[in-house]
Protein backbone atom coordinates (compact mmCIF):
# COMPACT_ATOMS: atom_id res chain seq x y z
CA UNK A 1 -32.16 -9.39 11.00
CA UNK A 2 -28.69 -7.13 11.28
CA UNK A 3 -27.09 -5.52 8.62
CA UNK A 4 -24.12 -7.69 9.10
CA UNK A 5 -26.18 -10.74 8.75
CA UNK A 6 -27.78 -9.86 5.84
CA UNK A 7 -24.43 -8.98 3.81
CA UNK A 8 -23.42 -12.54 4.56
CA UNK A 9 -26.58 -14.40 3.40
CA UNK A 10 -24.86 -14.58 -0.25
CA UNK A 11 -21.41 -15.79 0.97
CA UNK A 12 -22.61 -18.48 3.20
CA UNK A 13 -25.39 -20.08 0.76
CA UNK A 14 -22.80 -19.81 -2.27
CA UNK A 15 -20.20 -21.48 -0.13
CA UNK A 16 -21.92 -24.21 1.46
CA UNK A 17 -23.81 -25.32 -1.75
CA UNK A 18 -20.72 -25.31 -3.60
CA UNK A 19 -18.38 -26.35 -0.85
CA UNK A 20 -19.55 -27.60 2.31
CA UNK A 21 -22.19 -29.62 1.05
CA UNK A 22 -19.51 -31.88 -1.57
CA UNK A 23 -17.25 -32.25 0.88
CA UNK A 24 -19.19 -33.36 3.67
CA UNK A 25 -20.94 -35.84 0.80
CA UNK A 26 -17.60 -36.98 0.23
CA UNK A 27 -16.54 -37.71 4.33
CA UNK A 28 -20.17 -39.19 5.36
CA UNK A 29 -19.58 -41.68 2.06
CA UNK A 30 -15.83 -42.72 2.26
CA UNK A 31 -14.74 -42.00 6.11
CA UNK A 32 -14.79 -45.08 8.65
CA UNK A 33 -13.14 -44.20 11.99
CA UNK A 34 -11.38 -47.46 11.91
CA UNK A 35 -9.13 -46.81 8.74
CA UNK A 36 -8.51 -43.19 10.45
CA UNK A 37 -6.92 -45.02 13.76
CA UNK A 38 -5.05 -47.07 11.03
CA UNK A 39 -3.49 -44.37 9.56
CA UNK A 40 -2.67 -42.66 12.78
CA UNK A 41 -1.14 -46.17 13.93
CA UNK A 42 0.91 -46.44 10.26
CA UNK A 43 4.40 -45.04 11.02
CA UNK A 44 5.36 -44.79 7.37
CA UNK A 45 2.23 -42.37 7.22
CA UNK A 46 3.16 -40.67 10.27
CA UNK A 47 6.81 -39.44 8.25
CA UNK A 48 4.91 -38.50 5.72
CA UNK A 49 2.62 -35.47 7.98
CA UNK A 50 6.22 -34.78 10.17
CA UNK A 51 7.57 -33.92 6.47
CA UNK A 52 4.58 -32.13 5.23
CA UNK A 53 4.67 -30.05 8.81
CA UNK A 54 8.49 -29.21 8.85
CA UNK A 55 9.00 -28.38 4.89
CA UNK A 56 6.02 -26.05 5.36
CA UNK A 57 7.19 -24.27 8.73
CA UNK A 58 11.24 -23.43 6.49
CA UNK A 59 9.32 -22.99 2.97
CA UNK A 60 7.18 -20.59 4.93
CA UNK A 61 10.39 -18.73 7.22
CA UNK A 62 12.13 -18.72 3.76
CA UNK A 63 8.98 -16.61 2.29
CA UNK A 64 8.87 -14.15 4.57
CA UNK A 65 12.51 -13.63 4.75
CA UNK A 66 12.63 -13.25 1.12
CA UNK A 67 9.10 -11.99 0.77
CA UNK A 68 8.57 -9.10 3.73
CA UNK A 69 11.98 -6.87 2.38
CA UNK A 70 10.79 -6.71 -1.35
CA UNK A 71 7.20 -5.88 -0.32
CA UNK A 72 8.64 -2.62 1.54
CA UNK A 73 10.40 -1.75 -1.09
CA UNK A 74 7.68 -1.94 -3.45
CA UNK A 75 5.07 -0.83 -1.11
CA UNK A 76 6.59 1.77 0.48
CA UNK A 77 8.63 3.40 -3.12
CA UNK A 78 7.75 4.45 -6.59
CA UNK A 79 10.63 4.05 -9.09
CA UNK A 80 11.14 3.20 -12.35
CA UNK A 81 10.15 -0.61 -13.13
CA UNK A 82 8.52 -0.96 -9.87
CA UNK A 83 5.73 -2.27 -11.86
CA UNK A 84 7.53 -4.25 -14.08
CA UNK A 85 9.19 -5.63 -10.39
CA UNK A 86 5.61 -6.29 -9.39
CA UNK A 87 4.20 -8.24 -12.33
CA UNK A 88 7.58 -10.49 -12.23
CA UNK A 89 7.08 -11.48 -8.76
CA UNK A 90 3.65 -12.29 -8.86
CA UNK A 91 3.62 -14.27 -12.24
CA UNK A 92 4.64 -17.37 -10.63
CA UNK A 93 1.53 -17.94 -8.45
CA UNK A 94 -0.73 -18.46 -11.30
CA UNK A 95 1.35 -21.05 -13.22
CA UNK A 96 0.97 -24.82 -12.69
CA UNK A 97 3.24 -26.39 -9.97
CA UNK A 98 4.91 -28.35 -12.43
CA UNK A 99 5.99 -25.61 -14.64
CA UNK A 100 7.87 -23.51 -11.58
CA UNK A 101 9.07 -26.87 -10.20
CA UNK A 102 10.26 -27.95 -14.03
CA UNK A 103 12.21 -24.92 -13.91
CA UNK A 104 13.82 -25.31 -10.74
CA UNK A 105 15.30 -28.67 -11.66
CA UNK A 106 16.08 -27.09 -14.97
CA UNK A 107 18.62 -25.17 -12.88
CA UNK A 108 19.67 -27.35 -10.16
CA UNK A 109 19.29 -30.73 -11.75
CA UNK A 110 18.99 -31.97 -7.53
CA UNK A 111 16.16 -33.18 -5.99
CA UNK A 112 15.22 -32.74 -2.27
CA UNK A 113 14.27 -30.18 0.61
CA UNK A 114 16.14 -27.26 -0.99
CA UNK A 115 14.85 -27.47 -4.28
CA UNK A 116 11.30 -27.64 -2.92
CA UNK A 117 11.72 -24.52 -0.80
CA UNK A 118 12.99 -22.66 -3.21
CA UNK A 119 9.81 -23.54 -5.73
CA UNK A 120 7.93 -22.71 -2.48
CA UNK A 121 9.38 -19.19 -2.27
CA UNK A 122 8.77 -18.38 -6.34
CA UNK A 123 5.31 -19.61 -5.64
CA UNK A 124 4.29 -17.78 -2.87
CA UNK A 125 6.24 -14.29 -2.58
CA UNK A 126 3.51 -12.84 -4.35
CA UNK A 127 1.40 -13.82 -1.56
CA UNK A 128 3.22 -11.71 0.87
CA UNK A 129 3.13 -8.96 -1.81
CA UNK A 130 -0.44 -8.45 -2.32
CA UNK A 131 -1.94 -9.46 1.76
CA UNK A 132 1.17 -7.48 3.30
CA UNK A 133 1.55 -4.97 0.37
CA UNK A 134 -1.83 -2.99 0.75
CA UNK A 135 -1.78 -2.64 4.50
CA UNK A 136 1.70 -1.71 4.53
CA UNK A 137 0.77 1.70 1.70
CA UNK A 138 -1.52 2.17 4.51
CA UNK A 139 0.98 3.30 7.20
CA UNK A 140 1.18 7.22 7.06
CA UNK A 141 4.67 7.98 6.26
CA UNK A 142 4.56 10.98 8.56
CA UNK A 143 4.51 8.79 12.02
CA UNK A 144 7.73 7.10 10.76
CA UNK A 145 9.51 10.47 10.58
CA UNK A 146 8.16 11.15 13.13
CA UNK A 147 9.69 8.71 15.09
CA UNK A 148 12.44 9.40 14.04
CA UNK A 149 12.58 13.49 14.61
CA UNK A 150 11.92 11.58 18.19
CA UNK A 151 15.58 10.10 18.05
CA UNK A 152 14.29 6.59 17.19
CA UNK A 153 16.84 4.33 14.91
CA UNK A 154 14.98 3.08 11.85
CA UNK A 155 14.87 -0.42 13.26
CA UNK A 156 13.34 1.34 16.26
CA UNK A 157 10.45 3.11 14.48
CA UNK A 158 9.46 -0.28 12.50
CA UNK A 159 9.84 -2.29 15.79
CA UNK A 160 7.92 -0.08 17.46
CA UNK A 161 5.67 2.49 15.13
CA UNK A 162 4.85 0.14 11.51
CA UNK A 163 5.22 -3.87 12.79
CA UNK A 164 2.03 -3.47 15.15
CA UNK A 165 0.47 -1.72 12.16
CA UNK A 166 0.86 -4.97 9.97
CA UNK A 167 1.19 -7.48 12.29
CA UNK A 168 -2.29 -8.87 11.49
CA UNK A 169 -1.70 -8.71 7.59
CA UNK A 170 2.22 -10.21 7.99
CA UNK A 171 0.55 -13.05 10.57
CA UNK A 172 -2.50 -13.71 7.89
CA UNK A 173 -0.03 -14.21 4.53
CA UNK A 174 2.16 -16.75 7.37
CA UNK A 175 -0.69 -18.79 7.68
CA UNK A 176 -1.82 -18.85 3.88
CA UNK A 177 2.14 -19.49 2.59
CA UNK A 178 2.05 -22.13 5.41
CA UNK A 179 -1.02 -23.50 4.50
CA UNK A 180 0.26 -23.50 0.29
CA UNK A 181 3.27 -25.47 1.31
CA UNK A 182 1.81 -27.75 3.91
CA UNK A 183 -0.74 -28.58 0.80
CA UNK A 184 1.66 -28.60 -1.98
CA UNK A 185 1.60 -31.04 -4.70
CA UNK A 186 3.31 -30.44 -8.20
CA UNK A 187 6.21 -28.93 -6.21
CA UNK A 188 6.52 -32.24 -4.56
CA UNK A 189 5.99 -34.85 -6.93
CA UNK A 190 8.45 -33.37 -9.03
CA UNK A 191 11.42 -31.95 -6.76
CA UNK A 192 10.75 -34.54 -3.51
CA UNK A 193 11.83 -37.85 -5.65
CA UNK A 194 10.22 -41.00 -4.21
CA UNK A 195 11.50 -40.50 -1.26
CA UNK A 196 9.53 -37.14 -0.50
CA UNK A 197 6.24 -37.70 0.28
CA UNK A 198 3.54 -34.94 1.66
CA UNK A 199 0.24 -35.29 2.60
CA UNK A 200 -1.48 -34.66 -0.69
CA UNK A 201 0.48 -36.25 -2.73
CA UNK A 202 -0.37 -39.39 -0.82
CA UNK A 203 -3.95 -38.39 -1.01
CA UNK A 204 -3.87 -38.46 -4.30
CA UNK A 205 -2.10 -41.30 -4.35
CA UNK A 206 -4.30 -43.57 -1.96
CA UNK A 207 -7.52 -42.63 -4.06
CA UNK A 208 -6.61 -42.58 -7.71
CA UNK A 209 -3.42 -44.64 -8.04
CA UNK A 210 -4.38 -47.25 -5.51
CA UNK A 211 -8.37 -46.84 -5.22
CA UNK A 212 -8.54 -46.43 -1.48
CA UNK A 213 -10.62 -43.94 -0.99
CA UNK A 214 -11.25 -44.99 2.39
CA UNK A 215 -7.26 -44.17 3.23
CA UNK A 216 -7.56 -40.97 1.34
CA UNK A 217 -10.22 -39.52 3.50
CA UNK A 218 -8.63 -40.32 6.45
CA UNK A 219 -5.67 -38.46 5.48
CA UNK A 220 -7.62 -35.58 4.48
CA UNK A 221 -8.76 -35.14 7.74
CA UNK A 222 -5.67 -35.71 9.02
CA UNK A 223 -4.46 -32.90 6.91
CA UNK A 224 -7.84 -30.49 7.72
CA UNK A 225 -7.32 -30.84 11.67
CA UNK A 226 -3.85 -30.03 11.41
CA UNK A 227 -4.19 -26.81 8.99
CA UNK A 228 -7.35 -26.09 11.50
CA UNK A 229 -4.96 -26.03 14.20
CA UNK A 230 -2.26 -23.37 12.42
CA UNK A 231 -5.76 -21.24 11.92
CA UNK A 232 -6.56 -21.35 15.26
CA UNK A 233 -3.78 -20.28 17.04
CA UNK A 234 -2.91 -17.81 14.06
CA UNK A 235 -6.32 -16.08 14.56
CA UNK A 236 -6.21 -15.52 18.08
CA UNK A 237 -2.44 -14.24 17.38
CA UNK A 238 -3.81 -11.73 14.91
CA UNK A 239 -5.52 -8.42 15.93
CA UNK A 240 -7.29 -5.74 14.36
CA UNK A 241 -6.12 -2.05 14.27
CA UNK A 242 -7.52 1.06 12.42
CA UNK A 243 -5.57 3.79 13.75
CA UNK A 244 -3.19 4.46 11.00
CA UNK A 245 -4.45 7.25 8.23
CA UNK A 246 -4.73 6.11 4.59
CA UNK A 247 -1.41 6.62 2.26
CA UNK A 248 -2.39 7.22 -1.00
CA UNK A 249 0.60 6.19 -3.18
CA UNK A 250 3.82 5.41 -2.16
CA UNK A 251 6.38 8.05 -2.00
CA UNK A 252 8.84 8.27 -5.10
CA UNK A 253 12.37 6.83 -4.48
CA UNK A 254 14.19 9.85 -4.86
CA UNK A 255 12.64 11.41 -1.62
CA UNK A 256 14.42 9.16 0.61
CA UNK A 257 16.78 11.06 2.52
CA UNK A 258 19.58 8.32 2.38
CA UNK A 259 20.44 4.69 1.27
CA UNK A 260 18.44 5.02 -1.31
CA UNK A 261 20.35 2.11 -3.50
CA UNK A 262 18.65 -0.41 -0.72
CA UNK A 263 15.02 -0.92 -2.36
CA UNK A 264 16.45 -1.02 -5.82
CA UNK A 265 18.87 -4.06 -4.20
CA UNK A 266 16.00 -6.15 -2.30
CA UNK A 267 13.76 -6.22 -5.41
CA UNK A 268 16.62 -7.13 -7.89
CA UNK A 269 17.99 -10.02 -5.98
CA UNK A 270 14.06 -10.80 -5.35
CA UNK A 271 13.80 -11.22 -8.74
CA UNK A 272 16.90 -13.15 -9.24
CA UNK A 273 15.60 -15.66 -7.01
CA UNK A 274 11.83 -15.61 -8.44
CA UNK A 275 12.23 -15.10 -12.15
CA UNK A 276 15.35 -17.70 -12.55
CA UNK A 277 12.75 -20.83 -12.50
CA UNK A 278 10.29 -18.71 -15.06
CA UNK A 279 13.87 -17.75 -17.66
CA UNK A 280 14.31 -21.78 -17.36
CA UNK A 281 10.91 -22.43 -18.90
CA UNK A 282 11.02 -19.73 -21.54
CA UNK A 283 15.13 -21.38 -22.30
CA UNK A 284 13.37 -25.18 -22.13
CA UNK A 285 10.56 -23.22 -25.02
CA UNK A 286 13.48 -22.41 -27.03
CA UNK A 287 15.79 -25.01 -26.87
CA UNK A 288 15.50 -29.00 -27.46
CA UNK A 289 17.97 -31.66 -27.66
CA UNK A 290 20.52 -28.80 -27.29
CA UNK A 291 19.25 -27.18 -30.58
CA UNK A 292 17.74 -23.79 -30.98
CA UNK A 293 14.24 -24.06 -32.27
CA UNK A 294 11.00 -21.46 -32.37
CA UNK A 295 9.39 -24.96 -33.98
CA UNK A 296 7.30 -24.83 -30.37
CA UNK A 297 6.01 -21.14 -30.96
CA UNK A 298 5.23 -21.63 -34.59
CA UNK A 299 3.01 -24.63 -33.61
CA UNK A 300 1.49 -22.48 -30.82
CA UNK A 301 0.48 -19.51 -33.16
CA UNK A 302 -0.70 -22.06 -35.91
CA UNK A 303 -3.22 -22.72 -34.50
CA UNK A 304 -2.80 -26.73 -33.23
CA UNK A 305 -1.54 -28.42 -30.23
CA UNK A 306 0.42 -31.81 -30.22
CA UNK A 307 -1.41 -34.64 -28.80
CA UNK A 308 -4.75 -32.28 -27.93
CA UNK A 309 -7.87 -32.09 -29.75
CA UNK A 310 -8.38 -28.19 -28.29
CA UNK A 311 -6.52 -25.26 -30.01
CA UNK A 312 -4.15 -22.70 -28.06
CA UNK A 313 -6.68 -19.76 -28.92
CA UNK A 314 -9.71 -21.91 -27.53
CA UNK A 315 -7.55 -22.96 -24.76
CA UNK A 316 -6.37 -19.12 -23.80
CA UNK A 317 -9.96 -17.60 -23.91
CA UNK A 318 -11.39 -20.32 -22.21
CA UNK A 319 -8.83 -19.78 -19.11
CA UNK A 320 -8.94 -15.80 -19.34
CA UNK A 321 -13.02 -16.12 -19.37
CA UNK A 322 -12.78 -18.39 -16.35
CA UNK A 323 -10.74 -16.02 -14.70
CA UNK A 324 -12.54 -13.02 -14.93
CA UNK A 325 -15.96 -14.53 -14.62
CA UNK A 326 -14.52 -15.88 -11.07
CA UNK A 327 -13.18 -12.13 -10.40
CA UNK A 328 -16.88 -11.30 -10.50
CA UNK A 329 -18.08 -13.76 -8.35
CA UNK A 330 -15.44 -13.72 -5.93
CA UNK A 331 -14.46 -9.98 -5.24
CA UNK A 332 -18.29 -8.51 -4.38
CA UNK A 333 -18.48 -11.69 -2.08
CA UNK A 334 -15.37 -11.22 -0.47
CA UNK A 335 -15.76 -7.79 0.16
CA UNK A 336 -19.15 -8.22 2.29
CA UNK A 337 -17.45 -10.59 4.25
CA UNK A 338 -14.09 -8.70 5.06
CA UNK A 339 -16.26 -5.60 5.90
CA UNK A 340 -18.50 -7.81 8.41
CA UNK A 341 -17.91 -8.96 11.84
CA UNK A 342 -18.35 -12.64 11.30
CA UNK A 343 -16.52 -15.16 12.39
CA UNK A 344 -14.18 -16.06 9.44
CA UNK A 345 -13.53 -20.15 10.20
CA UNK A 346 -16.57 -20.88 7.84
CA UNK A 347 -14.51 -19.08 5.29
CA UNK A 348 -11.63 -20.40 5.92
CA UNK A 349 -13.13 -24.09 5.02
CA UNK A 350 -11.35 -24.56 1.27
CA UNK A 351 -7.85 -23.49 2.69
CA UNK A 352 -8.25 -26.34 5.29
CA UNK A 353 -9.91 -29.10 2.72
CA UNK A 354 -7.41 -30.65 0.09
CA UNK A 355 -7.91 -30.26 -3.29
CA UNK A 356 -8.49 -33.56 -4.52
CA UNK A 357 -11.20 -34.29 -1.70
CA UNK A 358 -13.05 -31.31 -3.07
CA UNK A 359 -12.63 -32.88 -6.22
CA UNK A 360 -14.07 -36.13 -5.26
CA UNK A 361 -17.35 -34.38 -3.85
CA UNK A 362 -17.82 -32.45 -6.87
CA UNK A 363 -17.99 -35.53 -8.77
CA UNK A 364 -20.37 -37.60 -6.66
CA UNK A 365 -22.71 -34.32 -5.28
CA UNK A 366 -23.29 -33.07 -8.86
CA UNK A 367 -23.55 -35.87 -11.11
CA UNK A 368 -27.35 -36.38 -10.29
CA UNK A 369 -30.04 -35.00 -12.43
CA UNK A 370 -31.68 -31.63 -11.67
CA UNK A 371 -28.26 -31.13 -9.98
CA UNK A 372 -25.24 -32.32 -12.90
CA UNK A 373 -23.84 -29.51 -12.93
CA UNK A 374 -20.11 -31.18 -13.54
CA UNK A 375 -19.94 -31.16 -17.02
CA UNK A 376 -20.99 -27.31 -17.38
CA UNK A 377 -18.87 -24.71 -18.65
CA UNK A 378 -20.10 -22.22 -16.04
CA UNK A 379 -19.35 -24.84 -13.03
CA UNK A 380 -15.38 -24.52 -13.28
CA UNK A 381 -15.11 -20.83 -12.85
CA UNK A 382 -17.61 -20.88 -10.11
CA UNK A 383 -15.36 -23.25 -8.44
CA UNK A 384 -12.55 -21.16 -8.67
CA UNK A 385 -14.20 -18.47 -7.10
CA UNK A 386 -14.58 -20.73 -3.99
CA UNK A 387 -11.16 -21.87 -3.74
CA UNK A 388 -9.55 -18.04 -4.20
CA UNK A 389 -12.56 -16.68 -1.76
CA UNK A 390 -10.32 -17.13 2.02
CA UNK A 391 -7.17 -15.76 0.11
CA UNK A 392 -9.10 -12.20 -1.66
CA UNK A 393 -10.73 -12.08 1.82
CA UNK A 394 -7.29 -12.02 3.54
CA UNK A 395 -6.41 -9.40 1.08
CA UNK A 396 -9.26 -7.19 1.43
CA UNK A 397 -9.22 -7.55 5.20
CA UNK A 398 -6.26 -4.99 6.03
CA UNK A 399 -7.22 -2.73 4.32
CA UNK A 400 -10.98 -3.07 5.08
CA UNK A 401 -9.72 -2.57 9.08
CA UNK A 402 -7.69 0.63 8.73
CA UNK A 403 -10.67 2.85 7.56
CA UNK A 404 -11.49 4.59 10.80
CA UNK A 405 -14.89 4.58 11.86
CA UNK A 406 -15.12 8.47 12.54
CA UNK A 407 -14.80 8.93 8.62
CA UNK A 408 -18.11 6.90 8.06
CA UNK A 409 -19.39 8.70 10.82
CA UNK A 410 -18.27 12.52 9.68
CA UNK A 411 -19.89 11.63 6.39
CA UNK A 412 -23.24 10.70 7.84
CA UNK A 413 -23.54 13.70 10.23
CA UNK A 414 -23.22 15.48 6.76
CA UNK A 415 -26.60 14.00 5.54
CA UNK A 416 -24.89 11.60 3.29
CA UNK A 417 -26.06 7.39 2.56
CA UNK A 418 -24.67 4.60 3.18
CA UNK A 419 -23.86 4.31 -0.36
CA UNK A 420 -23.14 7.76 -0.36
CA UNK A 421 -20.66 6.91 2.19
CA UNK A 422 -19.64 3.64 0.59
CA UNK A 423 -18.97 5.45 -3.09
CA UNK A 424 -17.33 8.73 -2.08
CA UNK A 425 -15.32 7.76 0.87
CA UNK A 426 -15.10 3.97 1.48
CA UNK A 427 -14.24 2.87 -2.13
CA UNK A 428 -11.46 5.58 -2.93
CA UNK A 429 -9.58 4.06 0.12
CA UNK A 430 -10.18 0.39 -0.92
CA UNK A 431 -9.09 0.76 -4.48
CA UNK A 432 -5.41 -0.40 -4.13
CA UNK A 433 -7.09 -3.24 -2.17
CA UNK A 434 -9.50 -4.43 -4.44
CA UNK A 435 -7.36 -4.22 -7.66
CA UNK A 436 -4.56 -6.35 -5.71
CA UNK A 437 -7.83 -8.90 -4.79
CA UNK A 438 -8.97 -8.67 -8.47
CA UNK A 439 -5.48 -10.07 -9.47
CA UNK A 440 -4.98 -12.49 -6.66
CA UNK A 441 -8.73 -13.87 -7.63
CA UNK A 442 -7.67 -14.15 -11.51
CA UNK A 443 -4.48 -15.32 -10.73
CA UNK A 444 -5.95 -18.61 -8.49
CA UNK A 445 -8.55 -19.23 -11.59
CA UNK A 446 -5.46 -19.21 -13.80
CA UNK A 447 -3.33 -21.66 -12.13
CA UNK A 448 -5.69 -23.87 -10.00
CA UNK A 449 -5.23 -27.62 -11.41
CA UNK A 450 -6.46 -29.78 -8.83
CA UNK A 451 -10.07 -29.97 -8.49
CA UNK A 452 -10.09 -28.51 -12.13
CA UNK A 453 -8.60 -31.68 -13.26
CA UNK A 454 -11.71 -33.38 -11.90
CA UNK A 455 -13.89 -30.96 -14.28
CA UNK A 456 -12.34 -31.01 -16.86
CA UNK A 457 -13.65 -31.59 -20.11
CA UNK A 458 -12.61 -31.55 -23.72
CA UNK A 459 -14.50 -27.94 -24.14
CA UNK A 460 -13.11 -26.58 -21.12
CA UNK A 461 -9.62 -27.00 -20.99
CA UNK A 462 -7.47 -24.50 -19.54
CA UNK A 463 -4.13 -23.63 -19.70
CA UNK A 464 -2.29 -25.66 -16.78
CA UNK A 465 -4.32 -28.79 -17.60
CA UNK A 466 -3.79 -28.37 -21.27
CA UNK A 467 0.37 -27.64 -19.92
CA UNK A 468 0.56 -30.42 -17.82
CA UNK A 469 -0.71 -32.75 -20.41
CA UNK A 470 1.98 -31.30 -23.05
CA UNK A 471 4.68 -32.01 -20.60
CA UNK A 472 3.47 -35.58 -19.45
CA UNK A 473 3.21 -36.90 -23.04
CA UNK A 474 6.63 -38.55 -24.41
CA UNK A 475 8.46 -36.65 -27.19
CA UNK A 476 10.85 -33.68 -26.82
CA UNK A 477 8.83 -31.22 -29.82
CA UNK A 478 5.67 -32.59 -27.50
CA UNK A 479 7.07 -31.31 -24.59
CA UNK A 480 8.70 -28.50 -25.83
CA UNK A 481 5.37 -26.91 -26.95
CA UNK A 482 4.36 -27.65 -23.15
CA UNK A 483 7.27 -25.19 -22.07
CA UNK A 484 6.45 -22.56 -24.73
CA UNK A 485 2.88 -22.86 -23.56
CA UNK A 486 3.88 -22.11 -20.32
CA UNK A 487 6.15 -19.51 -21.17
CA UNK A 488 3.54 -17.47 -23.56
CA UNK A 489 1.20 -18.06 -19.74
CA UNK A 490 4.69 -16.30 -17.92
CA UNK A 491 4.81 -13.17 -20.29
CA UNK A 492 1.54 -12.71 -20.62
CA UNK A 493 0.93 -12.88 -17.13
CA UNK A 494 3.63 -10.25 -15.95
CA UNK A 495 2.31 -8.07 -18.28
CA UNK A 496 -1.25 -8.13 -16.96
CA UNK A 497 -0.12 -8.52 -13.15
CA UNK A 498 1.99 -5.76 -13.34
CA UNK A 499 -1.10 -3.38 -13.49
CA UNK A 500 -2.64 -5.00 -11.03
């Protein structure tokens, strides 16, 4: 057997017993061709995937237009509160939908398309950030300057020297932003009204509002074929490249030869845009019925929560233990597959699969003996771990790619290991990489709610179920310790992603 097939013996067995063996329990139980023809034949159905498909394609233009400028500035400069800058922009992506799209109507008061982009670009800037970020620290600096000593304009030299260098990594956070929105939920049940419908909310919809699990299925594949098709024609428009030489920190702002106000520009009107939403839920923490209160942080720190039968210190550990237990499964896993030659579609599974049909095949796949493992602490975590695994791969990837192959060879023809190799020369270059991973992994623990919500249990409560229940219960001081919740989650996370 090949080296490259042994590294991916433990990714493939840990995700198809945890992932491809639920969900296919779930389609061979509930899905009947007939019901799929139905909903194919159902125009009212049929607006709801053209809405799901053109919200995503603008939510996702709007990402990158907002996303790609601040990650050059941030990847490409050191200056003072660049970290600060960092941990701000990718705080939203591991709070609950609701609490980014709370704060969006918070400041709008409107419901509709534009609110729902917007909450689409807070969510998912960061993802540009960390999958575009690392590859772009990658691109010497010299071969710009180069370019230019040359005569080439700056739009010249990215054009033609740095775009092909991060093509693939710019083409792979497309597809995941696309594939965020396309699957969006909390964004959309908030800020689309009842006259915004996407694909998953209807899922969810059809087969726990309504009980038709048959109809829910069927959309789900519905949903899967088309977010197959954005892979597949993404993948063969992505390409590898390892000629560029490794960067090792980006160069300090004050060594720009000229306009070097522009970076400091991008990221604070970046942040504007991202942190208004976030400044809305710590206001909504702080302020009830028009009064000024800390009533919502005193009940926090005292140790009880309205309405809930878990405290906010069990509820905080609990998440923060999920999260970094799913760090450890996910990042050693991800990294044998990004630094393998296998096909990546099989990874690429719980991007494509909705949320709440992973749910549903949790439920029914491990609720047998010698196999109920539902109800177990250790089962949540390990399904986060799944869902962040395509998304740290994607983020490994780049940076796995532009280590050139003559450096692993140099170090051999000097008598040293593989893990020689792997320790001394590999792993210095992949460090950026694989703290950026380590966040994005903790981050996805932090904020996933969907199949979560299926696990759930009384012991295990994190913090966007325990949120989401705070803000869905009637009473403002309820609700209000929802939005304090969620802002102690916003601080505490840009403190923590900001190292990242």
């Amino acid at each position: 057997m090949s080296k490259t097939k042994t590294h991916l013996i433990a990714p493939v067995v840990f995700l198809s017993v945890f992932f491809v063996v639920p969900v296919a329990n779930a389609l061979l139980r509930f899905f009947r061709f007939t019901e799929f023809s139905n909903v194919l034949g159902n125009q009212s159905l049929r607006g709801v995937a053209w809405f799901s498909l053109w919200q995503a394609i603008l939510s996702t233009l709007a990402t990158l237009a907002i996303g790609l400028p601040v990650t050059w500035a941030l990847s490409r400069f050191t200056f003072r509160g660049s970290r600060i800058a960092r941990g701000t922009l990718t705080a939203p992506f591991v709070l609950p939908a609701v609490v980014v799209a709370a704060g969006v109507l918070a400041i709008s008061d409107l419901r509709g398309v534009a609110p729902i982009i917007w909450a689409h670009v807070v969510f998912n800037v960061s993802v540009v950030l960390r999958i575009v970020g690392p590859r772009w620290t990658m691109v010497n600096h010299r071969l710009e300057h180069a370019a230019a000593t040359l005569g080439a304009r700056p739009s010249h030299a990215f054009t033609h020297v740095v775009l092909p260098q991060i093509s693939d990594a710019i083409i792979g956070a497309a597809t995941l932003v696309f594939v965020y929105c396309f699957t969006s939920f909390g964004v959309i049940a908030i800020l689309g009204g009842v006259s915004r419908r996407t694909l998953e909310t209807e899922i969810f919809t059809q087969a726990v509002r309504l009980g038709n699990t048959a109809t829910a299925t069927a959309l789900a594949v519905v949903q899967a074929i088309i977010i197959g098709a954005v892979f597949f024609i993404t993948c063969r428009s992505s390409r590898a490249n390892s000629t560029s030489l490794h960067v090792s920190a980006p160069q300090p702002l004050r060594t720009k030869p000229r306009h070097r106000i522009t970076p400091l520009l991008i990221t604070a009107v970046v942040i504007i845009i991202v942190a208004s939403p976030l400044l809305a839920t710590i206001y909504r923490s702080l302020v009830a019925n028009s009064q000024f209160s800390f009533s919502a942080w005193r009940t926090i720190f005292s140790g009880s929560l309205p309405a809930l039968s878990v405290s906010p210190q069990s509820v905080i550990t609990t998440s923060l233990v999920f999260a970094i237990t799913a760090a450890c499964i996910c990042i050693p896993l991800a990294l044998l597959v990004a630094t393998s030659s296998a096909p990546r579609a099989l990874f690429s599974l719980p991007l494509i699969v909705s949320a709440a049909t992973l749910g549903i095949g949790l439920i029914i796949t491990f609720n047998r003996s010698a196999f109920s493992w539902r109800s177990e602490r250790w089962f949540i975590p390990v399904i986060h771990a799944v869902i962040a695994l395509p998304l740290v791969i994607r983020a490994l990837e780049p940076a796995t790619r532009a280590i050139p192959s003559s450096l692993r060879n140099a170090s051999a023809t000097l008598g040293a290991s593989p893990f020689t190799t792997w320790c001394r020369v590999e792993l210095p270059l992949l460090k950026p990489a694989l703290l950026r991973a380590t966040g994005l992994s903790m981050a996805v623990s932090l904020g996933e709610f969907g199949a979560t919500s299926f696990l759930s249990r009384s012991g295990s409560t994190t913090l966007p179920i325990a949120i989401a229940q705070l803000l869905g219960r009637p009473g403002a001081a309820t609700q209000q310790t929802g939005f304090a919740l969620a802002a102690l989650m916003v601080l505490v996370t840009v403190g923590v992603m900001s190292r990242a």
